[in-house]
PDB file of N, CA and C in Angstrom:
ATOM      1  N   UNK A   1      44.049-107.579   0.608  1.00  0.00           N
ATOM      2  CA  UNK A   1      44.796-108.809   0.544  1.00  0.00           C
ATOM      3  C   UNK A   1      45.327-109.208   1.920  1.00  0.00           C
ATOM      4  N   UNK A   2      45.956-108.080   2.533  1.00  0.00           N
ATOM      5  CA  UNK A   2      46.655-108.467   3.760  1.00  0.00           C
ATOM      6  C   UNK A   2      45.354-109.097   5.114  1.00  0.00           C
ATOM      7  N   UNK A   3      43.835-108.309   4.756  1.00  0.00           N
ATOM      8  CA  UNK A   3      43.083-109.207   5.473  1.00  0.00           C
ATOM      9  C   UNK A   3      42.902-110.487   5.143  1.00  0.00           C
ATOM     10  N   UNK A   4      42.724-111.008   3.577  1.00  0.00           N
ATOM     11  CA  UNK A   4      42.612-112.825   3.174  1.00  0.00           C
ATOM     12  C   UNK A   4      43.232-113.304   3.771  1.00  0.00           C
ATOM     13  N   UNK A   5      44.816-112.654   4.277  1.00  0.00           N
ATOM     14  CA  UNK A   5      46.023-113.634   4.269  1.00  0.00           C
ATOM     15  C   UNK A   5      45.820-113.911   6.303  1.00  0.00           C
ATOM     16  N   UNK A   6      45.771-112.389   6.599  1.00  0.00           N
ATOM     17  CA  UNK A   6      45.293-112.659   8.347  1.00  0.00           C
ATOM     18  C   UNK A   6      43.919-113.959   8.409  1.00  0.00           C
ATOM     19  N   UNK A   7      43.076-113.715   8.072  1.00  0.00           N
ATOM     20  CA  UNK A   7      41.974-114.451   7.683  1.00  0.00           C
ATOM     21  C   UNK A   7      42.050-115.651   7.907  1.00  0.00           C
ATOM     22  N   UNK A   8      42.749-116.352   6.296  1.00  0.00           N
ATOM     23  CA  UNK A   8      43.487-117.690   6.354  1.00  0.00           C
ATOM     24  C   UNK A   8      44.226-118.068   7.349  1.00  0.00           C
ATOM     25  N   UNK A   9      45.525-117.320   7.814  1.00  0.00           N
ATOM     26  CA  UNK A   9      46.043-117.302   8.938  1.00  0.00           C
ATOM     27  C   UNK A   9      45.209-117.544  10.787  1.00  0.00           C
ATOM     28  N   UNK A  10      44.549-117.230  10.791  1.00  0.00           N
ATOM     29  CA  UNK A  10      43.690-117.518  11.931  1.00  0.00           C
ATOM     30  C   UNK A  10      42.435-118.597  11.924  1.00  0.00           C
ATOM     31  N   UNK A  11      42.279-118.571  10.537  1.00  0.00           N
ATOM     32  CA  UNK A  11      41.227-119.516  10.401  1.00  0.00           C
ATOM     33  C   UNK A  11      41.966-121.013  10.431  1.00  0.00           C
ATOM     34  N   UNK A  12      43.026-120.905  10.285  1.00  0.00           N
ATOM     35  CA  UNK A  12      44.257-122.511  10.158  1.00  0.00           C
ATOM     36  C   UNK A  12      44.540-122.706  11.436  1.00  0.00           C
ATOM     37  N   UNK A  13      44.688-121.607  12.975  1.00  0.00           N
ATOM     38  CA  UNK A  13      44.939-121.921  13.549  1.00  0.00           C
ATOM     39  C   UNK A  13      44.256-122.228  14.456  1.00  0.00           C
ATOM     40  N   UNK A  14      42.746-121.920  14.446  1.00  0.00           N
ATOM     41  CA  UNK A  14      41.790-122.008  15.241  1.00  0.00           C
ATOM     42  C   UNK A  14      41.121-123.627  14.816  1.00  0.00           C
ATOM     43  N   UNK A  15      41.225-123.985  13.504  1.00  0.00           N
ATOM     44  CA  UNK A  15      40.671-124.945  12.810  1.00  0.00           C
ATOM     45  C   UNK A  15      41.527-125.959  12.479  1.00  0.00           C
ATOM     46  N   UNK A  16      42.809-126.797  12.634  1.00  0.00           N
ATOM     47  CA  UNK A  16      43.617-127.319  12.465  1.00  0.00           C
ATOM     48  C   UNK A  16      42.873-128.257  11.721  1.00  0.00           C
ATOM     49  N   UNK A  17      42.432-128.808  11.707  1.00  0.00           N
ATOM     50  CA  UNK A  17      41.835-130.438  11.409  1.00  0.00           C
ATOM     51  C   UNK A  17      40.668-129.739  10.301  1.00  0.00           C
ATOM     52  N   UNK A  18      40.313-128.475   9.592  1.00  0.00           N
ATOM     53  CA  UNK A  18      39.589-127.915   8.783  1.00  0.00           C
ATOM     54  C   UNK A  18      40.298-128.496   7.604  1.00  0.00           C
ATOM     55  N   UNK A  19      40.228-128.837   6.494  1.00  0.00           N
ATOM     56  CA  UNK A  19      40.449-129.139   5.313  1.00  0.00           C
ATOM     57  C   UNK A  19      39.974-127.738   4.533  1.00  0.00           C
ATOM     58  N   UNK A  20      38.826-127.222   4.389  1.00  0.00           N
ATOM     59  CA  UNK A  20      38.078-126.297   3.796  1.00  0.00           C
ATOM     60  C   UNK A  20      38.959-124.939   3.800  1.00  0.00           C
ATOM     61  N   UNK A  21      39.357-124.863   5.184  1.00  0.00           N
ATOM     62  CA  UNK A  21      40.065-123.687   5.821  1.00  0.00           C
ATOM     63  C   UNK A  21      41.459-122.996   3.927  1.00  0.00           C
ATOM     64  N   UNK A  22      41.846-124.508   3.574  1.00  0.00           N
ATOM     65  CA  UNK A  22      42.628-124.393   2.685  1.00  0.00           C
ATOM     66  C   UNK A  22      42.074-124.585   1.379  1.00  0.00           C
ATOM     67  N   UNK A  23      41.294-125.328   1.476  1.00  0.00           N
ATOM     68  CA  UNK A  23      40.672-125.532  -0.077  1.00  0.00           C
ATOM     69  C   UNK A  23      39.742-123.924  -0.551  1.00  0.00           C
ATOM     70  N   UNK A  24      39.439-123.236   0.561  1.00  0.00           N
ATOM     71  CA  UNK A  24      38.499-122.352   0.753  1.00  0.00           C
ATOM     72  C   UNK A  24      39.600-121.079   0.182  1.00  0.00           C
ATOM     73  N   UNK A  25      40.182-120.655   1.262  1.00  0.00           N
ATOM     74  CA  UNK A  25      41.227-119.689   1.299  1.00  0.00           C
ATOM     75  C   UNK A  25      42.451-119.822   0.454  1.00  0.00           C
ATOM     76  N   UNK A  26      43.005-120.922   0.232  1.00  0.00           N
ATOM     77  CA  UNK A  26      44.309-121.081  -0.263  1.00  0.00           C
ATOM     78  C   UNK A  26      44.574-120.640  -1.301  1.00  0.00           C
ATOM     79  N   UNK A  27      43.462-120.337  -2.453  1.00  0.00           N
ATOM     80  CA  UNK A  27      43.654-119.652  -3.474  1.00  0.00           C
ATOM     81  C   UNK A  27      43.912-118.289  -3.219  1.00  0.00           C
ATOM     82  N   UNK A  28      42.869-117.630  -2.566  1.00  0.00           N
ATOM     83  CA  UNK A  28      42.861-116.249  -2.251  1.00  0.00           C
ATOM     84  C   UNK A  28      44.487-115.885  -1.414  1.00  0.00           C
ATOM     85  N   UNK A  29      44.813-117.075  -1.067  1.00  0.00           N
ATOM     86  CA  UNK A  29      46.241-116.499  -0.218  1.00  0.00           C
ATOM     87  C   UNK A  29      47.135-116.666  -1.180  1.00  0.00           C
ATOM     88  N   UNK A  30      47.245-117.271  -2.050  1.00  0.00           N
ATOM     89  CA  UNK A  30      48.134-117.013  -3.109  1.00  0.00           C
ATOM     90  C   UNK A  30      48.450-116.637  -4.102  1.00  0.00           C
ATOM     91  N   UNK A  31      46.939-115.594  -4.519  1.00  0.00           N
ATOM     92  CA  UNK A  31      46.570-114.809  -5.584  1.00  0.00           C
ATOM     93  C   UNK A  31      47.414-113.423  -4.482  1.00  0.00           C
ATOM     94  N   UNK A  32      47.019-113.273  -3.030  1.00  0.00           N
ATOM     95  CA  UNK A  32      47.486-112.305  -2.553  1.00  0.00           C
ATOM     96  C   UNK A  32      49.015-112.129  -2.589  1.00  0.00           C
ATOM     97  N   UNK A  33      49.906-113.238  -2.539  1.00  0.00           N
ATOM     98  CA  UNK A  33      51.028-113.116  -2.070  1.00  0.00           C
ATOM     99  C   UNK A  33      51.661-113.487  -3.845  1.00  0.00           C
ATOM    100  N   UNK A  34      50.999-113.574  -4.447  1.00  0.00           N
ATOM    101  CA  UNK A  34      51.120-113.533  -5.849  1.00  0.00           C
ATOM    102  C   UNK A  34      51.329-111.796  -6.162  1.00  0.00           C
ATOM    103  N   UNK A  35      50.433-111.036  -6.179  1.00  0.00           N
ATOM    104  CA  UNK A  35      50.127-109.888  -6.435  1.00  0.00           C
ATOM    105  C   UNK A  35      50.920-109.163  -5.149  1.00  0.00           C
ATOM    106  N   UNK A  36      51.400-109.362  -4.081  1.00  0.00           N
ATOM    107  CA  UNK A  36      52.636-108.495  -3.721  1.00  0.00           C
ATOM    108  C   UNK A  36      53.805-107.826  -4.372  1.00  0.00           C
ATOM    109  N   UNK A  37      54.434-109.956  -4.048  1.00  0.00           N
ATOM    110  CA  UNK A  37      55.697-109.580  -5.085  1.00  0.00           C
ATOM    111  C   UNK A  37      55.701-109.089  -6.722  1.00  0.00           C
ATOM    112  N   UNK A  38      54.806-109.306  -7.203  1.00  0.00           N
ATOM    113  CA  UNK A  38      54.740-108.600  -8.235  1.00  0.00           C
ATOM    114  C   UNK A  38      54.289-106.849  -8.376  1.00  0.00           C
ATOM    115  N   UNK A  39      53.928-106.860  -7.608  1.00  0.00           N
ATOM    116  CA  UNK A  39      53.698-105.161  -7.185  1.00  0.00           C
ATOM    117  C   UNK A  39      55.562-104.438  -6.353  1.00  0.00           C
ATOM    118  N   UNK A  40      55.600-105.481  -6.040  1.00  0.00           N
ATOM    119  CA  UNK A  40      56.956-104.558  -5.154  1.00  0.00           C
ATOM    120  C   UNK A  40      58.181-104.712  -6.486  1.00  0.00           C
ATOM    121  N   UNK A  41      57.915-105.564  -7.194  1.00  0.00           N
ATOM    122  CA  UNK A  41      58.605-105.402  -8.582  1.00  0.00           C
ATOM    123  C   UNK A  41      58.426-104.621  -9.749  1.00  0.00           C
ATOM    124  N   UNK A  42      57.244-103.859  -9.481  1.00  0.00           N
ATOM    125  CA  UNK A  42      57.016-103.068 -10.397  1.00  0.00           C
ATOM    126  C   UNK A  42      56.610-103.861 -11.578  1.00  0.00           C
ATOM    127  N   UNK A  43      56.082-104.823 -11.273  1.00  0.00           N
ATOM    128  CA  UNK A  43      55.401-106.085 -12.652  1.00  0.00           C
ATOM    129  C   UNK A  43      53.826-105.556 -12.671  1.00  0.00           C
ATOM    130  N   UNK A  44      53.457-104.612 -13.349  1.00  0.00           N
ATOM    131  CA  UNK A  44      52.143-103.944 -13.293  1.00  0.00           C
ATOM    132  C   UNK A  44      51.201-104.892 -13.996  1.00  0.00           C
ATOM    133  N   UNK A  45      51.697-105.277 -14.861  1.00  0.00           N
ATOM    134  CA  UNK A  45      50.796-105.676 -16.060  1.00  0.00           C
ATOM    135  C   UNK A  45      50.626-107.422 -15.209  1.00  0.00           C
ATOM    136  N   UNK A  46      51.872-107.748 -15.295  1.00  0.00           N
ATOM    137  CA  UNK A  46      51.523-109.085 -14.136  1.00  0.00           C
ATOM    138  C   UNK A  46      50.145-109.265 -13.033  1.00  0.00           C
ATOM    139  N   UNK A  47      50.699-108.129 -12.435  1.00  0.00           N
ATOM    140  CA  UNK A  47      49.445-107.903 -10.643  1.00  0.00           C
ATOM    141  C   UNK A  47      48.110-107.473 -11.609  1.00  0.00           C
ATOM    142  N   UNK A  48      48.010-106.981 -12.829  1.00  0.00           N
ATOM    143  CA  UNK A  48      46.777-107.295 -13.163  1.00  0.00           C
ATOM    144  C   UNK A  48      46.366-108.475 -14.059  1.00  0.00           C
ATOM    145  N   UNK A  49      47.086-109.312 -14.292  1.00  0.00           N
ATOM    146  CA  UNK A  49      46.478-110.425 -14.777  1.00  0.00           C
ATOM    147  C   UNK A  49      46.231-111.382 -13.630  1.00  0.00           C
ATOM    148  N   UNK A  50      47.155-111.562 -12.509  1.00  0.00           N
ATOM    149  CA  UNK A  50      46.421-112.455 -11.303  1.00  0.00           C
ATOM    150  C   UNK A  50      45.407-112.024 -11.157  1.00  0.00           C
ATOM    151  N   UNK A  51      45.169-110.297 -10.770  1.00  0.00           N
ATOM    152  CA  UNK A  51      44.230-110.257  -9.842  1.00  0.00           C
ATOM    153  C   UNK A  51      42.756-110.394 -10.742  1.00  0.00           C
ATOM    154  N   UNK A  52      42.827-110.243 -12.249  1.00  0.00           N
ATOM    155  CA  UNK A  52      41.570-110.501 -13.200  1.00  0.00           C
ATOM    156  C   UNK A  52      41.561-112.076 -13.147  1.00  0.00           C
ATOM    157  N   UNK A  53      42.507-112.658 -12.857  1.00  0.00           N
ATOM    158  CA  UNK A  53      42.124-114.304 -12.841  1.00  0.00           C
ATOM    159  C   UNK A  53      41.724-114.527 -11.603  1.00  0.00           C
ATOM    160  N   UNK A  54      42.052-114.027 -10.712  1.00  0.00           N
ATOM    161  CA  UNK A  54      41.308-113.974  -9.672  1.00  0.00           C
ATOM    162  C   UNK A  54      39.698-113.994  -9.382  1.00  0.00           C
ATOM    163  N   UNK A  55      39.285-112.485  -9.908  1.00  0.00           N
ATOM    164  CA  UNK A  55      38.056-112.326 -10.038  1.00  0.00           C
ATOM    165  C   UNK A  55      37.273-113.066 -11.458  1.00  0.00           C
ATOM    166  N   UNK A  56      37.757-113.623 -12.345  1.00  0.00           N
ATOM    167  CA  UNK A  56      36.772-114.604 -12.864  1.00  0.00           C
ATOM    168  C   UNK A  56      37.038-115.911 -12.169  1.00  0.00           C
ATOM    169  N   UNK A  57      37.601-116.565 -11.550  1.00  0.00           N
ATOM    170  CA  UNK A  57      37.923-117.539 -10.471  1.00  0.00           C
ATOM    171  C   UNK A  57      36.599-117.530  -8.878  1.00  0.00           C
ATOM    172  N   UNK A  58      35.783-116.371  -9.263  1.00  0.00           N
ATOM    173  CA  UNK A  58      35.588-115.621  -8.158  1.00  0.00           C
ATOM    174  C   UNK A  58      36.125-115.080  -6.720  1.00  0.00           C
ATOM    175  N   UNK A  59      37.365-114.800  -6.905  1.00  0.00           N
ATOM    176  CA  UNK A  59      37.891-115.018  -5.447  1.00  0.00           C
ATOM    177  C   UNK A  59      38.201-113.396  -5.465  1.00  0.00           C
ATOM    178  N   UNK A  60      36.599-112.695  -5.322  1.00  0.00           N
ATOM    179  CA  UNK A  60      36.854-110.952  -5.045  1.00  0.00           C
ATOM    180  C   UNK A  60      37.167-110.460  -4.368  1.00  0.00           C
ATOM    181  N   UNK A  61      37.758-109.664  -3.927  1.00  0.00           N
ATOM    182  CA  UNK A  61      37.946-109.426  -2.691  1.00  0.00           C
ATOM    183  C   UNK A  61      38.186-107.535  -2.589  1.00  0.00           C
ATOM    184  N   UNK A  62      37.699-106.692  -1.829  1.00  0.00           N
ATOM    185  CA  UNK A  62      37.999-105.142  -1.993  1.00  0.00           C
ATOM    186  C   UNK A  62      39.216-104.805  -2.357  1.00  0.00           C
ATOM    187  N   UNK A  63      40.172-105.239  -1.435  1.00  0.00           N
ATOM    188  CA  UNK A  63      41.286-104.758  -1.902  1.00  0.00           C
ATOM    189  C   UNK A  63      41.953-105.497  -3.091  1.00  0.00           C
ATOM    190  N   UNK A  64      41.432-105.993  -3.656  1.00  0.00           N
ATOM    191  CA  UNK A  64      41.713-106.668  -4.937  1.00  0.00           C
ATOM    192  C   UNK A  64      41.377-105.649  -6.120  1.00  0.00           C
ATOM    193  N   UNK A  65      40.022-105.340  -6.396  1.00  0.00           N
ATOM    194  CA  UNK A  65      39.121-104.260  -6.469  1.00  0.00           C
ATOM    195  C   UNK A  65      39.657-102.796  -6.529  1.00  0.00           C
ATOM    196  N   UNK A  66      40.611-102.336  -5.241  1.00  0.00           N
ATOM    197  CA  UNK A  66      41.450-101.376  -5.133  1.00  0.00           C
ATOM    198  C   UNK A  66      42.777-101.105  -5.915  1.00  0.00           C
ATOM    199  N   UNK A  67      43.267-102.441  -5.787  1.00  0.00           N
ATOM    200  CA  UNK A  67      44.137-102.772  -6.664  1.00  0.00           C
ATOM    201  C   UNK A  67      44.153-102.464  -8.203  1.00  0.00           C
ATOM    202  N   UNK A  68      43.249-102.686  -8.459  1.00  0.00           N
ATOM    203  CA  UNK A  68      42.774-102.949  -9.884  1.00  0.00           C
ATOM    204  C   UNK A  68      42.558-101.163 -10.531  1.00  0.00           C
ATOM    205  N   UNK A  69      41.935-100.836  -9.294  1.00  0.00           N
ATOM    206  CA  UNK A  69      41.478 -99.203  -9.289  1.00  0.00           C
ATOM    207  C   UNK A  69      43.029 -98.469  -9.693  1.00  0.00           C
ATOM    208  N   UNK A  70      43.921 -98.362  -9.116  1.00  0.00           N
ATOM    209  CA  UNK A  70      45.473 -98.467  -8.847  1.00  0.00           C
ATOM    210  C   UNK A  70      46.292 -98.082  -9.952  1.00  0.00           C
ATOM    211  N   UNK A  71      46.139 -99.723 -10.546  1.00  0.00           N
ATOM    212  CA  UNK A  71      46.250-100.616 -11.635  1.00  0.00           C
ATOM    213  C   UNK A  71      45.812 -99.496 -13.156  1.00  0.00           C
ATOM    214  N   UNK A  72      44.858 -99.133 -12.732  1.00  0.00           N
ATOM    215  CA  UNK A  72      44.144 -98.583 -14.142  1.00  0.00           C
ATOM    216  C   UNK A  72      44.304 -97.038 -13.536  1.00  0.00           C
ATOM    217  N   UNK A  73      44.753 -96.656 -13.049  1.00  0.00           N
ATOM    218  CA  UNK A  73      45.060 -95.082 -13.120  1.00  0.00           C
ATOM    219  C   UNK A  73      46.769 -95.118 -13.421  1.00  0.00           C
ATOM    220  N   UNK A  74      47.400 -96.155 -12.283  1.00  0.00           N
ATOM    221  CA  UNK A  74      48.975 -95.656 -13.434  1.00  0.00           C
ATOM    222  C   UNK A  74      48.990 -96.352 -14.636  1.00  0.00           C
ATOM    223  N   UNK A  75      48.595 -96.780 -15.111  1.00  0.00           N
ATOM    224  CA  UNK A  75      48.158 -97.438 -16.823  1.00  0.00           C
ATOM    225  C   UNK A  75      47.681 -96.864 -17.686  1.00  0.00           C
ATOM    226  N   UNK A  76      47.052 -95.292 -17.127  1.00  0.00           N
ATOM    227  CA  UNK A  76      46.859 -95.208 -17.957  1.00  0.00           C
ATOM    228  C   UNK A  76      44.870 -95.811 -18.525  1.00  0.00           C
ATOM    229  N   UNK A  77      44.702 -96.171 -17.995  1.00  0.00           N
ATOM    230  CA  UNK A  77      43.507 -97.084 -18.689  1.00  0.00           C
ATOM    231  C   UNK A  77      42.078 -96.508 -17.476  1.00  0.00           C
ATOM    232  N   UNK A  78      41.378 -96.119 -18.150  1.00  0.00           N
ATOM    233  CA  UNK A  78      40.774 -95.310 -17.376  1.00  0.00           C
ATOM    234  C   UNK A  78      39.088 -96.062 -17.337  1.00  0.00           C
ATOM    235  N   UNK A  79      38.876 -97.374 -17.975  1.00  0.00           N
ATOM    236  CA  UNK A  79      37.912 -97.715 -18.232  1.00  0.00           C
ATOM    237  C   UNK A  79      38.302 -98.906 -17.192  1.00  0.00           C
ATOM    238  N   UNK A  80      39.092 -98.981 -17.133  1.00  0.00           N
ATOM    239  CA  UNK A  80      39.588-100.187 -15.672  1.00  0.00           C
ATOM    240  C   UNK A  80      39.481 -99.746 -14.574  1.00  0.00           C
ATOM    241  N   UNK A  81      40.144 -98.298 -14.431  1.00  0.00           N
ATOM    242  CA  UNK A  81      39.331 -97.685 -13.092  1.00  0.00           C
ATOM    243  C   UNK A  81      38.197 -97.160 -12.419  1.00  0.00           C
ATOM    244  N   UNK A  82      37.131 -97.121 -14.041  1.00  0.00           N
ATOM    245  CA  UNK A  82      36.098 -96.501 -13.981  1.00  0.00           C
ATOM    246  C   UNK A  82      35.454 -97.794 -13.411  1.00  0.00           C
ATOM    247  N   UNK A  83      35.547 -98.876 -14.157  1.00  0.00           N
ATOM    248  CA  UNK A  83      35.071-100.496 -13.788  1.00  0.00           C
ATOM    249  C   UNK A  83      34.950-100.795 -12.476  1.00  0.00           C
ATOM    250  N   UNK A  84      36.240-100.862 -11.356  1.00  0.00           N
ATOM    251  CA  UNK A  84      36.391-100.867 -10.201  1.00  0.00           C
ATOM    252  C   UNK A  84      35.617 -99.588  -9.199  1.00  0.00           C
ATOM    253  N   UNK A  85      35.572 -98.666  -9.473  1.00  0.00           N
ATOM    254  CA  UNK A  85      34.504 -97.600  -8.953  1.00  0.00           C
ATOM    255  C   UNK A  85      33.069 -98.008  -8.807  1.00  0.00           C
ATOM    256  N   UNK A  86      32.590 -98.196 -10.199  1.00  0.00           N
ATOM    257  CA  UNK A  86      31.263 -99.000 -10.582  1.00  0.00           C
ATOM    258  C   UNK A  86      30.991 -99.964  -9.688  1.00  0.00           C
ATOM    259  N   UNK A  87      31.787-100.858  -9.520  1.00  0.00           N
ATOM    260  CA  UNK A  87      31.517-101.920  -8.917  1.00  0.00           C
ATOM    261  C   UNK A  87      31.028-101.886  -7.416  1.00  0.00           C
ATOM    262  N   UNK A  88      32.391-100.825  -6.945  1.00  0.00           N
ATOM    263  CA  UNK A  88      32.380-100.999  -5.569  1.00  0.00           C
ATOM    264  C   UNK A  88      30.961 -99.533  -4.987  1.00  0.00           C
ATOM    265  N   UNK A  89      30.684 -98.895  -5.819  1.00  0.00           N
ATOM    266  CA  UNK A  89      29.429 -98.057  -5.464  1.00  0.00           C
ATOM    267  C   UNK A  89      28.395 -98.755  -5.135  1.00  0.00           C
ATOM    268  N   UNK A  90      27.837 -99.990  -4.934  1.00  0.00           N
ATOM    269  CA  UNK A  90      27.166-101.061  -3.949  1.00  0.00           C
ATOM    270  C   UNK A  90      27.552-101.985  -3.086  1.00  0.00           C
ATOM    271  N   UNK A  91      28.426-101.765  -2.415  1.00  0.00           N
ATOM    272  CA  UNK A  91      28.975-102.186  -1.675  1.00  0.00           C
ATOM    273  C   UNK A  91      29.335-101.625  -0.357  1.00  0.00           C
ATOM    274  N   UNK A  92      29.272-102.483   0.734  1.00  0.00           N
ATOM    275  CA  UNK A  92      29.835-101.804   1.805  1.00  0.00           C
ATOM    276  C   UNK A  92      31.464-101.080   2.048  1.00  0.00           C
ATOM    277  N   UNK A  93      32.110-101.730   1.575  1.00  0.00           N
ATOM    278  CA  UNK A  93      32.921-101.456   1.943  1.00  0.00           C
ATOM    279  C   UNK A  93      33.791-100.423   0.740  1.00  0.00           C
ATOM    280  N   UNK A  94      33.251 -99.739   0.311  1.00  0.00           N
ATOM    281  CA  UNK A  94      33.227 -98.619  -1.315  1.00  0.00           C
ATOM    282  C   UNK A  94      34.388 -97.396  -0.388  1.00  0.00           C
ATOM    283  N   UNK A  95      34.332 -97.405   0.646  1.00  0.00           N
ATOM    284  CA  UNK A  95      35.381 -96.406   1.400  1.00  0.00           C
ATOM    285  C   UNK A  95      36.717 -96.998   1.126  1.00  0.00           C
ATOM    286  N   UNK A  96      36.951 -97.984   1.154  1.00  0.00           N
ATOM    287  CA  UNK A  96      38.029 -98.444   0.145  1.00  0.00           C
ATOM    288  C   UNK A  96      38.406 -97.879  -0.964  1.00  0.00           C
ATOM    289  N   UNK A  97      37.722 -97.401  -2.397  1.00  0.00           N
ATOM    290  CA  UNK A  97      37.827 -96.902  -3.639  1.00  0.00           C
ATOM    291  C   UNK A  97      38.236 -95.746  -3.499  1.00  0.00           C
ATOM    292  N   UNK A  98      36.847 -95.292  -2.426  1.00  0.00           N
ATOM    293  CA  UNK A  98      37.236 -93.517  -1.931  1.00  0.00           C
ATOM    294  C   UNK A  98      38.502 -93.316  -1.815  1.00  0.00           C
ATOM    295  N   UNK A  99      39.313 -93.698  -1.035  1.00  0.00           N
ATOM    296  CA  UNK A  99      40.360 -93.992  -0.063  1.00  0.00           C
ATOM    297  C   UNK A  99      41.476 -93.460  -1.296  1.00  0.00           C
ATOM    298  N   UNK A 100      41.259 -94.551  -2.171  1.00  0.00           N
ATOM    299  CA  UNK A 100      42.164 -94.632  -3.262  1.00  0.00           C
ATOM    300  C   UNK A 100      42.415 -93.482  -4.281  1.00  0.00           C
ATOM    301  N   UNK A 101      41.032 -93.714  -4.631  1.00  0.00           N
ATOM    302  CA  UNK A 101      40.516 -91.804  -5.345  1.00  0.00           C
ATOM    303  C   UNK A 101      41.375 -90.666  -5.001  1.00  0.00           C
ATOM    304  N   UNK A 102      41.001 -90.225  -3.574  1.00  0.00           N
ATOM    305  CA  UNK A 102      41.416 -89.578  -3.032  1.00  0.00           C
ATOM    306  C   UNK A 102      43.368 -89.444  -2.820  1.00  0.00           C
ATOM    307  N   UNK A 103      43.921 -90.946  -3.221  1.00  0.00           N
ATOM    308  CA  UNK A 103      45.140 -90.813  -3.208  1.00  0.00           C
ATOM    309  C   UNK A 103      45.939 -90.561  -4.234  1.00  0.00           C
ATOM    310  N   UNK A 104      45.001 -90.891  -5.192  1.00  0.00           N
ATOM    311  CA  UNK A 104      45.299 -90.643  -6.739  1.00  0.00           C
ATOM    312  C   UNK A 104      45.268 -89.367  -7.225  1.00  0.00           C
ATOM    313  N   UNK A 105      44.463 -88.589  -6.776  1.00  0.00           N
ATOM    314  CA  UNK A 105      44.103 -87.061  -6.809  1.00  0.00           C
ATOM    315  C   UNK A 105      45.122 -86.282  -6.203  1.00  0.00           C
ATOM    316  N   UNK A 106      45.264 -86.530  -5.396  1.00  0.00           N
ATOM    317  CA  UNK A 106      46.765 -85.813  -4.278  1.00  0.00           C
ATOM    318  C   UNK A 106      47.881 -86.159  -5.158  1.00  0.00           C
ATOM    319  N   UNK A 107      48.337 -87.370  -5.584  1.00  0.00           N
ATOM    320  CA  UNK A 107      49.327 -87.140  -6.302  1.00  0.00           C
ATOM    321  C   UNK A 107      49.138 -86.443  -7.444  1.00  0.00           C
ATOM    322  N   UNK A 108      48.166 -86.436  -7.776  1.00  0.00           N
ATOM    323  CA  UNK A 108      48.043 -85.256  -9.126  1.00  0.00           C
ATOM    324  C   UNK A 108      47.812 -84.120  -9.114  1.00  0.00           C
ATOM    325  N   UNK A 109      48.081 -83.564  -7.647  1.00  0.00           N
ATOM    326  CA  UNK A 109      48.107 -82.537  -7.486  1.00  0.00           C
ATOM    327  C   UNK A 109      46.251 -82.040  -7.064  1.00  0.00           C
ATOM    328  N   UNK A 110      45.473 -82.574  -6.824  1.00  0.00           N
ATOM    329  CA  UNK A 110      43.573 -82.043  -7.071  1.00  0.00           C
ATOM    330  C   UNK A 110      44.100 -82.572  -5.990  1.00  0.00           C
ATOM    331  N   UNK A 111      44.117 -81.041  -5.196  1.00  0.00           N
ATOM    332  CA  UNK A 111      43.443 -81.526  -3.541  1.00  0.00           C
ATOM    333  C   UNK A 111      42.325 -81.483  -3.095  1.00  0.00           C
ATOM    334  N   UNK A 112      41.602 -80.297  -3.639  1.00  0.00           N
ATOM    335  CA  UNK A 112      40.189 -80.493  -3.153  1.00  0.00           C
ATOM    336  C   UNK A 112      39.330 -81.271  -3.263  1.00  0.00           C
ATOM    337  N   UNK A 113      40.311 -82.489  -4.545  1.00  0.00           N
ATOM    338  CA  UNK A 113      39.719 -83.666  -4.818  1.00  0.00           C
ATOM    339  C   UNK A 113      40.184 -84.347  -4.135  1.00  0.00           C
ATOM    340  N   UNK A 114      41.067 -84.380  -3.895  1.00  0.00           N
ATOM    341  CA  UNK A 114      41.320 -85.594  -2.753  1.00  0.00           C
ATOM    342  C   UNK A 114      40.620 -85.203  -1.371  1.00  0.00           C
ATOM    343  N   UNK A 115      40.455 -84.015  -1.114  1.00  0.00           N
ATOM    344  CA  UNK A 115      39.517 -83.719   0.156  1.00  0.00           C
ATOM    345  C   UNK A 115      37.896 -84.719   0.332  1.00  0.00           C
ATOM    346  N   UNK A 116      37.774 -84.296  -0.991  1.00  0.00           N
ATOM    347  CA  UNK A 116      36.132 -84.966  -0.765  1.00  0.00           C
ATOM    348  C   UNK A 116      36.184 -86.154  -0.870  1.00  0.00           C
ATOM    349  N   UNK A 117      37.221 -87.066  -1.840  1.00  0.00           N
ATOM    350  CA  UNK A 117      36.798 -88.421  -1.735  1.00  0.00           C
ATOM    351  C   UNK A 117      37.513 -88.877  -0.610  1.00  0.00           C
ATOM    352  N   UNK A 118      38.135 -88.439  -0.168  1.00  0.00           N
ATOM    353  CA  UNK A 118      38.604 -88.528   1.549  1.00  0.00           C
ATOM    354  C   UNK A 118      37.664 -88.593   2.527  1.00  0.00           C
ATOM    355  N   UNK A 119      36.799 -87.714   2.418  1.00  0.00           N
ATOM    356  CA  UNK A 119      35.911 -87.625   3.212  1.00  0.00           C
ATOM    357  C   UNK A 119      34.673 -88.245   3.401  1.00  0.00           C
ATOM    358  N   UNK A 120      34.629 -89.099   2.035  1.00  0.00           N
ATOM    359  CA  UNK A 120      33.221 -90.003   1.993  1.00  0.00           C
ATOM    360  C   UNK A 120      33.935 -91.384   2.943  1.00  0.00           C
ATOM    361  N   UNK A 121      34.604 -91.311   3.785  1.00  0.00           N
ATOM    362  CA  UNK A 121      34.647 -92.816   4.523  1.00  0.00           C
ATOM    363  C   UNK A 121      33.485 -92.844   5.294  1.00  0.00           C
TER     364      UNK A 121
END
């Protein structure tokens, strides 16, 4: 998210007179800054309904994706995190998920799990 929002942010200032710059991005910047404050509130169930309106909206984005990964391990819901894994296993940027995996595991104590999905960056 915090890259959409740099993104948008540089793309407005390089492009002033862009119209697109906002019609393009502006959603994605406010699905992001949507799904903050609702994360720093502990509104779980909230940050996953933006960020699923998001992605049928198409406005995907990895760390959205990560989020979601997140999302469905403290929930509890394990077919939401399995979903976001799936997804991002064709993708470039899947060291993201790892990332997450790996952080999810450490708090649960599986370090050697968190070792390896650590290590697939």
């Amino acid at each position: 998210m915090s890259a959409a929002l740099g993104c948008t942010t540089r793309a407005e200032q390089q492009y002033p007179e862009a119209t697109f710059v906002r019609s393009v991005l502006g959603p994605v910047t406010r699905a992001a800054a949507a799904l903050r404050q609702q994360n720093a509130a502990g509104r779980y169930a909230e940050s996953r309904a933006v960020a699923e309106k998001a992605l049928a909206d198409k406005l995907e984005t990895m760390p959205m994706r990560r989020l979601l990964y997140q999302l469905g391990e403290l929930q509890g819901d394990a077919d939401l995190a399995r979903r976001q894994i799936d997804w991002a296993t064709n993708h470039a940027r899947s060291f993201d998920i790892s990332g997450a995996r790996g952080q999810v595991a450490f708090f649960q104590g599986r370090v050697n799990d968190a070792r390896k999905h650590s290590q697939k960056r």
